[in-house]
PDB file of N, CA and C in Angstrom:
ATOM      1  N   UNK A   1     -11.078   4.959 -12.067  1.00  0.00           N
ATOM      2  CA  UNK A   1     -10.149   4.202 -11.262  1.00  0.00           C
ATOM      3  C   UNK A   1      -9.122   5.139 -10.640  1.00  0.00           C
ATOM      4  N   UNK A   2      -8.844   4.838  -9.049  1.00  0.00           N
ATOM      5  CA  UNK A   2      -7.732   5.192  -8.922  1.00  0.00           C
ATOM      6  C   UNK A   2      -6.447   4.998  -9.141  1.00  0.00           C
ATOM      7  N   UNK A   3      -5.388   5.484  -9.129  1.00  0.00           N
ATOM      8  CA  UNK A   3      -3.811   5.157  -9.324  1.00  0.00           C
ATOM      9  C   UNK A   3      -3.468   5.534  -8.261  1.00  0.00           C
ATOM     10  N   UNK A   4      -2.713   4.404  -7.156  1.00  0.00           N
ATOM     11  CA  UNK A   4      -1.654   4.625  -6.213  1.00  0.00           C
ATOM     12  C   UNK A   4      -0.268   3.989  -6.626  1.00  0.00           C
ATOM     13  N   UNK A   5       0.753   4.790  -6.266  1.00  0.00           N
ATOM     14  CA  UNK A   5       2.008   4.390  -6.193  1.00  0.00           C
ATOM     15  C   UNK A   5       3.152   4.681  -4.830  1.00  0.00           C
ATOM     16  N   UNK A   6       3.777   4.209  -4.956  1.00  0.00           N
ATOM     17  CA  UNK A   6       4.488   3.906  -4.236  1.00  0.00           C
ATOM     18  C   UNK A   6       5.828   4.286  -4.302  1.00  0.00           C
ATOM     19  N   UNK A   7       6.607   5.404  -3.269  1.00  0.00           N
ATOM     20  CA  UNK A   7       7.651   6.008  -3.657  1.00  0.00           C
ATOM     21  C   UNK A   7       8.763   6.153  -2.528  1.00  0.00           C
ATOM     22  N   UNK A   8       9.641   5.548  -2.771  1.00  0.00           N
ATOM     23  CA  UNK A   8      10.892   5.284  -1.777  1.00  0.00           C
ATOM     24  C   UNK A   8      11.750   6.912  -1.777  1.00  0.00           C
ATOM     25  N   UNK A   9      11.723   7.115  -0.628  1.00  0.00           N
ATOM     26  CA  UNK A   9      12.802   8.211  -0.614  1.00  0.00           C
ATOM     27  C   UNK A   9      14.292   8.092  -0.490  1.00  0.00           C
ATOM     28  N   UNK A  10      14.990   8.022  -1.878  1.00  0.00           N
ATOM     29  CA  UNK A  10      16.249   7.384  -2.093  1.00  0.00           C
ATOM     30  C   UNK A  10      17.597   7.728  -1.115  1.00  0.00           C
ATOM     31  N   UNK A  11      16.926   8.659  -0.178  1.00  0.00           N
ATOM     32  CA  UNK A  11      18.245   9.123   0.747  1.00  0.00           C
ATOM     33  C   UNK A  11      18.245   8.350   1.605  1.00  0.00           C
ATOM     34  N   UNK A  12      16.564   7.436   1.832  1.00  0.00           N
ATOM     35  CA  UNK A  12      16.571   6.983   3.192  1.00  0.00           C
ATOM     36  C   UNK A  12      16.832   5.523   2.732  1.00  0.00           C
ATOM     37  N   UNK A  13      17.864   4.829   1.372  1.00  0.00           N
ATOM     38  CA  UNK A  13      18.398   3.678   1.377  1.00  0.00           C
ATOM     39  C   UNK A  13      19.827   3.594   0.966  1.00  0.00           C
ATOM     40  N   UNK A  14      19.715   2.318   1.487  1.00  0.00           N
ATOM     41  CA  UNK A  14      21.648   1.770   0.737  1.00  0.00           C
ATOM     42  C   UNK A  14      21.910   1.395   0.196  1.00  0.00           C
ATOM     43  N   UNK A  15      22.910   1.271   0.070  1.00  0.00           N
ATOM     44  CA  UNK A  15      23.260   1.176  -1.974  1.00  0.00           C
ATOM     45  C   UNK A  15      22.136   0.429  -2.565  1.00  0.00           C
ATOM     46  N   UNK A  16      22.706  -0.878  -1.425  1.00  0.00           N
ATOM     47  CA  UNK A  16      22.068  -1.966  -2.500  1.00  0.00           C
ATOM     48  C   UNK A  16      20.098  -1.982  -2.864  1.00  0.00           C
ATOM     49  N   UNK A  17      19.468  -0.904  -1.808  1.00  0.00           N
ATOM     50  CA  UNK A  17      18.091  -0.725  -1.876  1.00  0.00           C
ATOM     51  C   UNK A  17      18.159   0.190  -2.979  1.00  0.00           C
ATOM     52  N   UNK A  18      19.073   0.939  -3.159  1.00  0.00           N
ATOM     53  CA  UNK A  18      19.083   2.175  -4.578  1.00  0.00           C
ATOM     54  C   UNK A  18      19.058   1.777  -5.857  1.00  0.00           C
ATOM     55  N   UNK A  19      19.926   0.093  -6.190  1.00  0.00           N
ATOM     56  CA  UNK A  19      19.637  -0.080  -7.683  1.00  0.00           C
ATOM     57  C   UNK A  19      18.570  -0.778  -6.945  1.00  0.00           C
ATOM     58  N   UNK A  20      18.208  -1.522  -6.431  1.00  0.00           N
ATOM     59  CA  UNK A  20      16.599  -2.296  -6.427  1.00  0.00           C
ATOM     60  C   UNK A  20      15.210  -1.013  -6.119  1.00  0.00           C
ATOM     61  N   UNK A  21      15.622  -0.175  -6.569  1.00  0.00           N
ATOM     62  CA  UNK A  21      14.571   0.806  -5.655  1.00  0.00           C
ATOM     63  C   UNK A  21      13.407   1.052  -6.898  1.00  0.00           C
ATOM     64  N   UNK A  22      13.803   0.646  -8.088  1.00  0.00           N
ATOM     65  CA  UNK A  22      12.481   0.879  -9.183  1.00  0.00           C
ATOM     66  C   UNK A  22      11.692  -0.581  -8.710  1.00  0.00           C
ATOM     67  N   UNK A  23      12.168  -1.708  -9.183  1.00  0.00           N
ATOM     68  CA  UNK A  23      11.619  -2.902  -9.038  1.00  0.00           C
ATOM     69  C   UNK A  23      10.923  -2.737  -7.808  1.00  0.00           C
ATOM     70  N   UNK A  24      11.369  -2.227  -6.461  1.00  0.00           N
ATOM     71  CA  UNK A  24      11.135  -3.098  -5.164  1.00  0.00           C
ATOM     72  C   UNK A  24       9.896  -1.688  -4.989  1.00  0.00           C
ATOM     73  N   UNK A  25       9.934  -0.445  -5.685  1.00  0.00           N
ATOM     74  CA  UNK A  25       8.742   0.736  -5.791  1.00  0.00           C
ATOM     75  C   UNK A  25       7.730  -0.083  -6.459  1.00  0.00           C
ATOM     76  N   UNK A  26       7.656  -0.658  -7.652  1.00  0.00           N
ATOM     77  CA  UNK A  26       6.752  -1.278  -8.284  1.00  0.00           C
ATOM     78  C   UNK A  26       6.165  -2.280  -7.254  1.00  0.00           C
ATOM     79  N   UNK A  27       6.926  -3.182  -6.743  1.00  0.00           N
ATOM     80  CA  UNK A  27       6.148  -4.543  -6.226  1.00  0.00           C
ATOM     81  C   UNK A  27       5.298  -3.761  -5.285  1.00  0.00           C
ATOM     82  N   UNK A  28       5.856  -2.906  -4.089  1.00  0.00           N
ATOM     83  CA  UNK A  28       5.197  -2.562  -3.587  1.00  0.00           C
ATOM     84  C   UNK A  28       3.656  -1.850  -3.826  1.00  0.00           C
ATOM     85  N   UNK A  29       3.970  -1.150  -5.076  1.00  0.00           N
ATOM     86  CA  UNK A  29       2.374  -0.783  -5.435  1.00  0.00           C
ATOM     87  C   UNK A  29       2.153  -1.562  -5.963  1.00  0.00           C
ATOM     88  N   UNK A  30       2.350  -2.488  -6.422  1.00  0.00           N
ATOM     89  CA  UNK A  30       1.569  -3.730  -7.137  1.00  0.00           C
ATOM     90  C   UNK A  30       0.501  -4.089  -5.745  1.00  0.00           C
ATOM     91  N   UNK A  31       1.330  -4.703  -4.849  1.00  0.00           N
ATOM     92  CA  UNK A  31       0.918  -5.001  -3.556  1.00  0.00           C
ATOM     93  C   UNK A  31      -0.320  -4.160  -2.677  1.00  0.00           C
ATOM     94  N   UNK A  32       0.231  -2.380  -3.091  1.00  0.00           N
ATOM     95  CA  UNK A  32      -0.672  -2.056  -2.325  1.00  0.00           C
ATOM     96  C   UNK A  32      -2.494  -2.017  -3.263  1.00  0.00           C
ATOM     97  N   UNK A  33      -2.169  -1.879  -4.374  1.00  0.00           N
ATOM     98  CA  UNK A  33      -3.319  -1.761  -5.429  1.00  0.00           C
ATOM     99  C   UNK A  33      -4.275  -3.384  -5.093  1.00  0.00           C
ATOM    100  N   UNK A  34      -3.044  -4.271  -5.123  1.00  0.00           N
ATOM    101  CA  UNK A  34      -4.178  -5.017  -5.155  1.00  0.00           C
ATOM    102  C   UNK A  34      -5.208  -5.308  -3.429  1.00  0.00           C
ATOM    103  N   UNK A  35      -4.116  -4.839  -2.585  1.00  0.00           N
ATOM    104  CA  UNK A  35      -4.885  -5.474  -0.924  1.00  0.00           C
ATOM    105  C   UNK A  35      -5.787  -4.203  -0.999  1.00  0.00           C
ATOM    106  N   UNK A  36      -5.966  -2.765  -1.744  1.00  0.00           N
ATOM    107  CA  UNK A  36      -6.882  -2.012  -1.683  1.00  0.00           C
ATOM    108  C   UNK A  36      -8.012  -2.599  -1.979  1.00  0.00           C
ATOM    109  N   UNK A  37      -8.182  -3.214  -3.460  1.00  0.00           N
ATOM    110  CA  UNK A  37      -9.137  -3.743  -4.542  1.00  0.00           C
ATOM    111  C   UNK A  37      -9.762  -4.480  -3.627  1.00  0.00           C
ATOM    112  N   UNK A  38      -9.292  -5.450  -2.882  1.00  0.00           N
ATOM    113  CA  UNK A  38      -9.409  -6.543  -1.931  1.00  0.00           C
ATOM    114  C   UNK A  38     -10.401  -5.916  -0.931  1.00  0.00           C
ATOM    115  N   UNK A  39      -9.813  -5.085  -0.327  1.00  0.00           N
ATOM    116  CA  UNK A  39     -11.005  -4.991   1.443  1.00  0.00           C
ATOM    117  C   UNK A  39     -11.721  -3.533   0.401  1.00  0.00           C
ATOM    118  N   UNK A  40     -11.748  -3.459  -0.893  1.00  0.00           N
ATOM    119  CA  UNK A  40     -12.625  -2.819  -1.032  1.00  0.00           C
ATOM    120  C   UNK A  40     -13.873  -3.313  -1.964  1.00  0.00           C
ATOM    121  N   UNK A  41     -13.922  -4.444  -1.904  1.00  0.00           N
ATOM    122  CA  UNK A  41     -14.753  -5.458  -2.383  1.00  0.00           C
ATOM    123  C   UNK A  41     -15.483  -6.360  -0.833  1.00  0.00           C
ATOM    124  N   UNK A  42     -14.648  -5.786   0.033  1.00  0.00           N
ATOM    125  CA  UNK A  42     -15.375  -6.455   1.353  1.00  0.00           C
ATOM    126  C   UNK A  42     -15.760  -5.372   2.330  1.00  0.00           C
ATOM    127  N   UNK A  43     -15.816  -4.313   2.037  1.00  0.00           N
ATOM    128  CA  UNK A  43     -15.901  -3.513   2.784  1.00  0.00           C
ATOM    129  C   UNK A  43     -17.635  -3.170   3.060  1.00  0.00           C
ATOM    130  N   UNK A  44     -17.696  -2.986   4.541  1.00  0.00           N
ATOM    131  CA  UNK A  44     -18.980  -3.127   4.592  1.00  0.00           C
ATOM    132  C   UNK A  44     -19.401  -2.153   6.248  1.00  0.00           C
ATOM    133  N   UNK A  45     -18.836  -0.775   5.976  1.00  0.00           N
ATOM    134  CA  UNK A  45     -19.103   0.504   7.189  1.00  0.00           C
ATOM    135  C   UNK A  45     -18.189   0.224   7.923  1.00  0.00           C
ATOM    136  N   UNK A  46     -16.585  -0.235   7.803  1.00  0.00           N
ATOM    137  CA  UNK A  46     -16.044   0.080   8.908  1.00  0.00           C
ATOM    138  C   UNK A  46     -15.305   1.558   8.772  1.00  0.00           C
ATOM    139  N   UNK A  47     -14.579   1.784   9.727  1.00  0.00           N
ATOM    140  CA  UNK A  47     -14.293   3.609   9.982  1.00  0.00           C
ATOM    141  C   UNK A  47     -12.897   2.947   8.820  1.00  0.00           C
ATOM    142  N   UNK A  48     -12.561   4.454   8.911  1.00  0.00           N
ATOM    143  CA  UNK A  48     -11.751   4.845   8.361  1.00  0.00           C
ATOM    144  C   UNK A  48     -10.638   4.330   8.670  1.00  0.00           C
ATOM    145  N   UNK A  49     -10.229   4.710   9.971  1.00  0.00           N
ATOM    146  CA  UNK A  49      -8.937   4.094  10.543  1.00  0.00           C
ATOM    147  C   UNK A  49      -8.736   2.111  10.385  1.00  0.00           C
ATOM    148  N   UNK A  50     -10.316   1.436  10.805  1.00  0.00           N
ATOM    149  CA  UNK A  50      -9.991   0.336  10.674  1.00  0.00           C
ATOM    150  C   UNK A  50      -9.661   0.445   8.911  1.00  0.00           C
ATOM    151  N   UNK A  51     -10.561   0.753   7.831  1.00  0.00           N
ATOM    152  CA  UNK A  51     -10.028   0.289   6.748  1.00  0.00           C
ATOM    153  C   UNK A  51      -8.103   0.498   6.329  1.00  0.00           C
ATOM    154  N   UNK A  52      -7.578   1.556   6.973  1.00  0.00           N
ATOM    155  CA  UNK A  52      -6.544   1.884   6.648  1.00  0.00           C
ATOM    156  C   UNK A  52      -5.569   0.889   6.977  1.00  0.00           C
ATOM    157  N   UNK A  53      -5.792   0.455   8.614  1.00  0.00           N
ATOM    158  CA  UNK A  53      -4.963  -0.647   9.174  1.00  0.00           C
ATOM    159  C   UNK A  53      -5.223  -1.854   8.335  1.00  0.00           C
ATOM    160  N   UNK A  54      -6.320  -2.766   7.974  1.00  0.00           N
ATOM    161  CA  UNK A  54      -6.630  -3.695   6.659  1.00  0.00           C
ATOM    162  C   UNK A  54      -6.246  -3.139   5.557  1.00  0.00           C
ATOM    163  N   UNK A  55      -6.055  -2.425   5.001  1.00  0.00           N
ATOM    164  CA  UNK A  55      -4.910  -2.276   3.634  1.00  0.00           C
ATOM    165  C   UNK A  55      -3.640  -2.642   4.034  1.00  0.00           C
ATOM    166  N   UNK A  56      -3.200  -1.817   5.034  1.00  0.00           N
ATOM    167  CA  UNK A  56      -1.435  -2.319   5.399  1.00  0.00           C
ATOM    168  C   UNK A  56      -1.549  -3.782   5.835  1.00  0.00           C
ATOM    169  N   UNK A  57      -2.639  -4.376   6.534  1.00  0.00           N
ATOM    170  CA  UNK A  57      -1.936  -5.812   6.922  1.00  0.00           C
ATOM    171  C   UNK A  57      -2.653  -6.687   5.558  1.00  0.00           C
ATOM    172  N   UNK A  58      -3.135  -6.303   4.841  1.00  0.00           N
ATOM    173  CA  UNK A  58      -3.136  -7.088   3.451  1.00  0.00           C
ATOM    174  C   UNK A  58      -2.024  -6.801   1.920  1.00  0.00           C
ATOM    175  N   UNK A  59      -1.280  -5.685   2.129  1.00  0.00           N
ATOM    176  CA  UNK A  59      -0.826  -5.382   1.417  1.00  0.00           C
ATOM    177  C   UNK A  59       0.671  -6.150   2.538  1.00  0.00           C
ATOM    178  N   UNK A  60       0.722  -5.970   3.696  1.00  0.00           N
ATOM    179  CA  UNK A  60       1.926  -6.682   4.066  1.00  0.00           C
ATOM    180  C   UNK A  60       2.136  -8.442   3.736  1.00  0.00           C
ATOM    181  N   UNK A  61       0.809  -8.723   3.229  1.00  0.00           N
ATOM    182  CA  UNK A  61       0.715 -10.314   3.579  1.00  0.00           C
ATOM    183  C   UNK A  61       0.472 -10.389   2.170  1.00  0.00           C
ATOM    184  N   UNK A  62       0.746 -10.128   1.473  1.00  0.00           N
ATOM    185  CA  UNK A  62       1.218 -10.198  -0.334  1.00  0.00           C
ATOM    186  C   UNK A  62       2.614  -9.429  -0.658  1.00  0.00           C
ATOM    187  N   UNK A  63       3.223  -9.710   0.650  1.00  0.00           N
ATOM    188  CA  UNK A  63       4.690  -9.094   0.041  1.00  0.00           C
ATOM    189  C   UNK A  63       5.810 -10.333   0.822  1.00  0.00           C
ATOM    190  N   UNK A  64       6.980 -10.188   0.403  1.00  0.00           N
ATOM    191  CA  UNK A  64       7.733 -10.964   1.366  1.00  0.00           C
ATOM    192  C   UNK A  64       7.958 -10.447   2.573  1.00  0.00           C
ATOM    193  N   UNK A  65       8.022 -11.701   3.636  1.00  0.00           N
ATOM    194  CA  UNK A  65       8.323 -11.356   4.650  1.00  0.00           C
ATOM    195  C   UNK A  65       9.541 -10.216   5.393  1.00  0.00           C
ATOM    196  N   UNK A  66      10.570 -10.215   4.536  1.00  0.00           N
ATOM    197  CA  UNK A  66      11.484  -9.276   5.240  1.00  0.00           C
ATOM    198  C   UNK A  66      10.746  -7.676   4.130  1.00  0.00           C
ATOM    199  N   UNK A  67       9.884  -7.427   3.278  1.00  0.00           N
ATOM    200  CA  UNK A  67       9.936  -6.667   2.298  1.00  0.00           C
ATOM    201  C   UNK A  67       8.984  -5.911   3.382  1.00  0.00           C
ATOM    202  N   UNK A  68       7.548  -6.876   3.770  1.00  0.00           N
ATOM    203  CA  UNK A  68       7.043  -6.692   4.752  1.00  0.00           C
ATOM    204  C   UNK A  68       7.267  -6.284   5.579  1.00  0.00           C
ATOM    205  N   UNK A  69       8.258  -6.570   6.571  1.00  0.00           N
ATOM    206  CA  UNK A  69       8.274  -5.807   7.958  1.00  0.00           C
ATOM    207  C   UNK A  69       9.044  -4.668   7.845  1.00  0.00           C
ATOM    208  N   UNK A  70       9.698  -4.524   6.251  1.00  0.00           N
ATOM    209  CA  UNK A  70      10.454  -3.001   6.364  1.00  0.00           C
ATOM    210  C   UNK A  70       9.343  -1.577   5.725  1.00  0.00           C
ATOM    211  N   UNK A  71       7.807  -2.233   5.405  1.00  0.00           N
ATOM    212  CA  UNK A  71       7.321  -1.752   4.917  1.00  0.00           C
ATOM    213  C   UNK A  71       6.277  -0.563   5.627  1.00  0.00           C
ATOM    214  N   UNK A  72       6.586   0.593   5.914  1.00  0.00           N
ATOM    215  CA  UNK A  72       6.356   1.863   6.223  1.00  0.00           C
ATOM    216  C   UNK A  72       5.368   2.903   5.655  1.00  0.00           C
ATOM    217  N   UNK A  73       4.187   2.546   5.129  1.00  0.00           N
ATOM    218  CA  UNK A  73       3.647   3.782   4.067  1.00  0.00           C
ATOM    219  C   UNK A  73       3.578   5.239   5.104  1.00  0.00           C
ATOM    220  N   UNK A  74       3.550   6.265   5.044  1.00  0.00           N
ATOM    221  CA  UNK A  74       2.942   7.546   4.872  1.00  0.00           C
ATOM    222  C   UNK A  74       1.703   7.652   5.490  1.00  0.00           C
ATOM    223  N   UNK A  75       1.566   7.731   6.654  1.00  0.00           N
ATOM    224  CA  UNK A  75       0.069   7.548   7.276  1.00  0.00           C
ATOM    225  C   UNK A  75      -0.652   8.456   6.711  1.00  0.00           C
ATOM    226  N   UNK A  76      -0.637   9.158   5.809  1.00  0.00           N
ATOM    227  CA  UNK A  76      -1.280  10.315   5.364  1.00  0.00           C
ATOM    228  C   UNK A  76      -2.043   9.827   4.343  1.00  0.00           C
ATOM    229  N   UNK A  77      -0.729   9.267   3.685  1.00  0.00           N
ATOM    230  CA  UNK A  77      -1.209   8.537   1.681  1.00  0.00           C
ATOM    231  C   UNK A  77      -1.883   7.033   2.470  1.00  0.00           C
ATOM    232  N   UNK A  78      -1.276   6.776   3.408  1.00  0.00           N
ATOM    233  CA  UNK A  78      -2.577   4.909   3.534  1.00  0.00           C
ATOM    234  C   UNK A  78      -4.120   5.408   3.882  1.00  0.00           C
ATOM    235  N   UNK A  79      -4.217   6.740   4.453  1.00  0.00           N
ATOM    236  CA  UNK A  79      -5.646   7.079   4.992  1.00  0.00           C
ATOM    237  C   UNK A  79      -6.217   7.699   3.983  1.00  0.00           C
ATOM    238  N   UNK A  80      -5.642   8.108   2.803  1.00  0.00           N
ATOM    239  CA  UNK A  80      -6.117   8.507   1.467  1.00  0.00           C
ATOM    240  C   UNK A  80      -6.774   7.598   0.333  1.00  0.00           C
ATOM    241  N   UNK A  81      -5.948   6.370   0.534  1.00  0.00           N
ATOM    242  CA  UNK A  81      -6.258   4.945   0.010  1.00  0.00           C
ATOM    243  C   UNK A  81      -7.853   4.445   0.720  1.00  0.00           C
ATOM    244  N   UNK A  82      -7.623   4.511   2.212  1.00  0.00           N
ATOM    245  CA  UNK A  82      -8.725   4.118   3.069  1.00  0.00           C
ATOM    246  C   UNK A  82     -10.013   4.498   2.598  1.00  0.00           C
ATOM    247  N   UNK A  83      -9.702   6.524   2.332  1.00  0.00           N
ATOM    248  CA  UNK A  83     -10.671   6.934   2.142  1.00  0.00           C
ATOM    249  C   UNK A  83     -11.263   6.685   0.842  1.00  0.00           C
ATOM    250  N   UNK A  84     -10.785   6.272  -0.477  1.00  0.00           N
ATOM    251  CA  UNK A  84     -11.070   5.830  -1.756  1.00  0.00           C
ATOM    252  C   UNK A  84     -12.042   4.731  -1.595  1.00  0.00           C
ATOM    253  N   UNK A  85     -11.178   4.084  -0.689  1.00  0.00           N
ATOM    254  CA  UNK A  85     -12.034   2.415  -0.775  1.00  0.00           C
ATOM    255  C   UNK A  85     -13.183   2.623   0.052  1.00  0.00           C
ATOM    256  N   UNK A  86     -13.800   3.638   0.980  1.00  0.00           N
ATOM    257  CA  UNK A  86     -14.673   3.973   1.394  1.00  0.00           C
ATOM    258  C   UNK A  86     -15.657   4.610   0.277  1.00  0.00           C
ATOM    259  N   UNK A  87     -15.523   6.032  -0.350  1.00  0.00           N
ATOM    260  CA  UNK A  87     -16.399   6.212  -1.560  1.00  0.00           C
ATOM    261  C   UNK A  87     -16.122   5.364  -2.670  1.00  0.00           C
ATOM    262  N   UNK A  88     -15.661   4.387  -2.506  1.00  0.00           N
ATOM    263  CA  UNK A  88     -16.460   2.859  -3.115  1.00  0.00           C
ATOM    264  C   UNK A  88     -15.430   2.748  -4.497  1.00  0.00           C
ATOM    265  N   UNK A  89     -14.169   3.414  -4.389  1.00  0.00           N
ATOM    266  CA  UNK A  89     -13.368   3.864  -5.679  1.00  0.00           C
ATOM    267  C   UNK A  89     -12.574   2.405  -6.003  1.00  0.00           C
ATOM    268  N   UNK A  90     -12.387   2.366  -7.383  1.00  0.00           N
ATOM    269  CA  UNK A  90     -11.241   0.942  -7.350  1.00  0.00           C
ATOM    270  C   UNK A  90      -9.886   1.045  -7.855  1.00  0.00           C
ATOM    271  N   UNK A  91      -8.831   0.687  -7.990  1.00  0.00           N
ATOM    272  CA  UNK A  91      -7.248   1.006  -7.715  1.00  0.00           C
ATOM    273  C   UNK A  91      -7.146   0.367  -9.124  1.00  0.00           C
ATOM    274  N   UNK A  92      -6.679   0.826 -10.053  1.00  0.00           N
ATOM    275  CA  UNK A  92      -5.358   0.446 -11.189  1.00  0.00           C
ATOM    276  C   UNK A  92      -3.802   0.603 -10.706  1.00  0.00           C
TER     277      UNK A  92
END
């Protein structure tokens, strides 16, 4: 299994995102682990790039709406995810 997580860079919040920043790190990989598991149980030859964009809009649509639209991954680490769920890997 893979392990993804999810990591806020604490300079780039305010206060009040700084004490929520363990909890609101967790949900988010909660979120992203599971919309991986998800289109990687449906996945069936699309490229790379499409799988990457279907992780973010499934991992956005298991989060709240404002959590959602502030939600930004790392185009680097979502195309790393992509590529997992392509060699057929599954997310803890």
């Amino acid at each position: 299994m893979t392990e993804v997580h999810v990591s806020l860079d604490g300079d780039d919040l305010n206060a009040v995102e700084r004490k929520l920043q363990e909890p609101l790190e967790a949900q988010l990989t909660s979120a992203l682990e599971l919309a991986a598991n998800r289109v990687a149980e449906q996945y069936d030859g699309q490229s790379e790039d499409e799988v990457a964009a279907w992780i973010l809009r499934e991992t956005r649509e298991g989060l709240h709406p404002d959590i959602a639209a502030g939600f930004e991954p790392d185009p680097e680490q979502l195309r790393r995810v992509a590529q997992a769920v392509i060699r057929g890997e599954r997310f803890a």
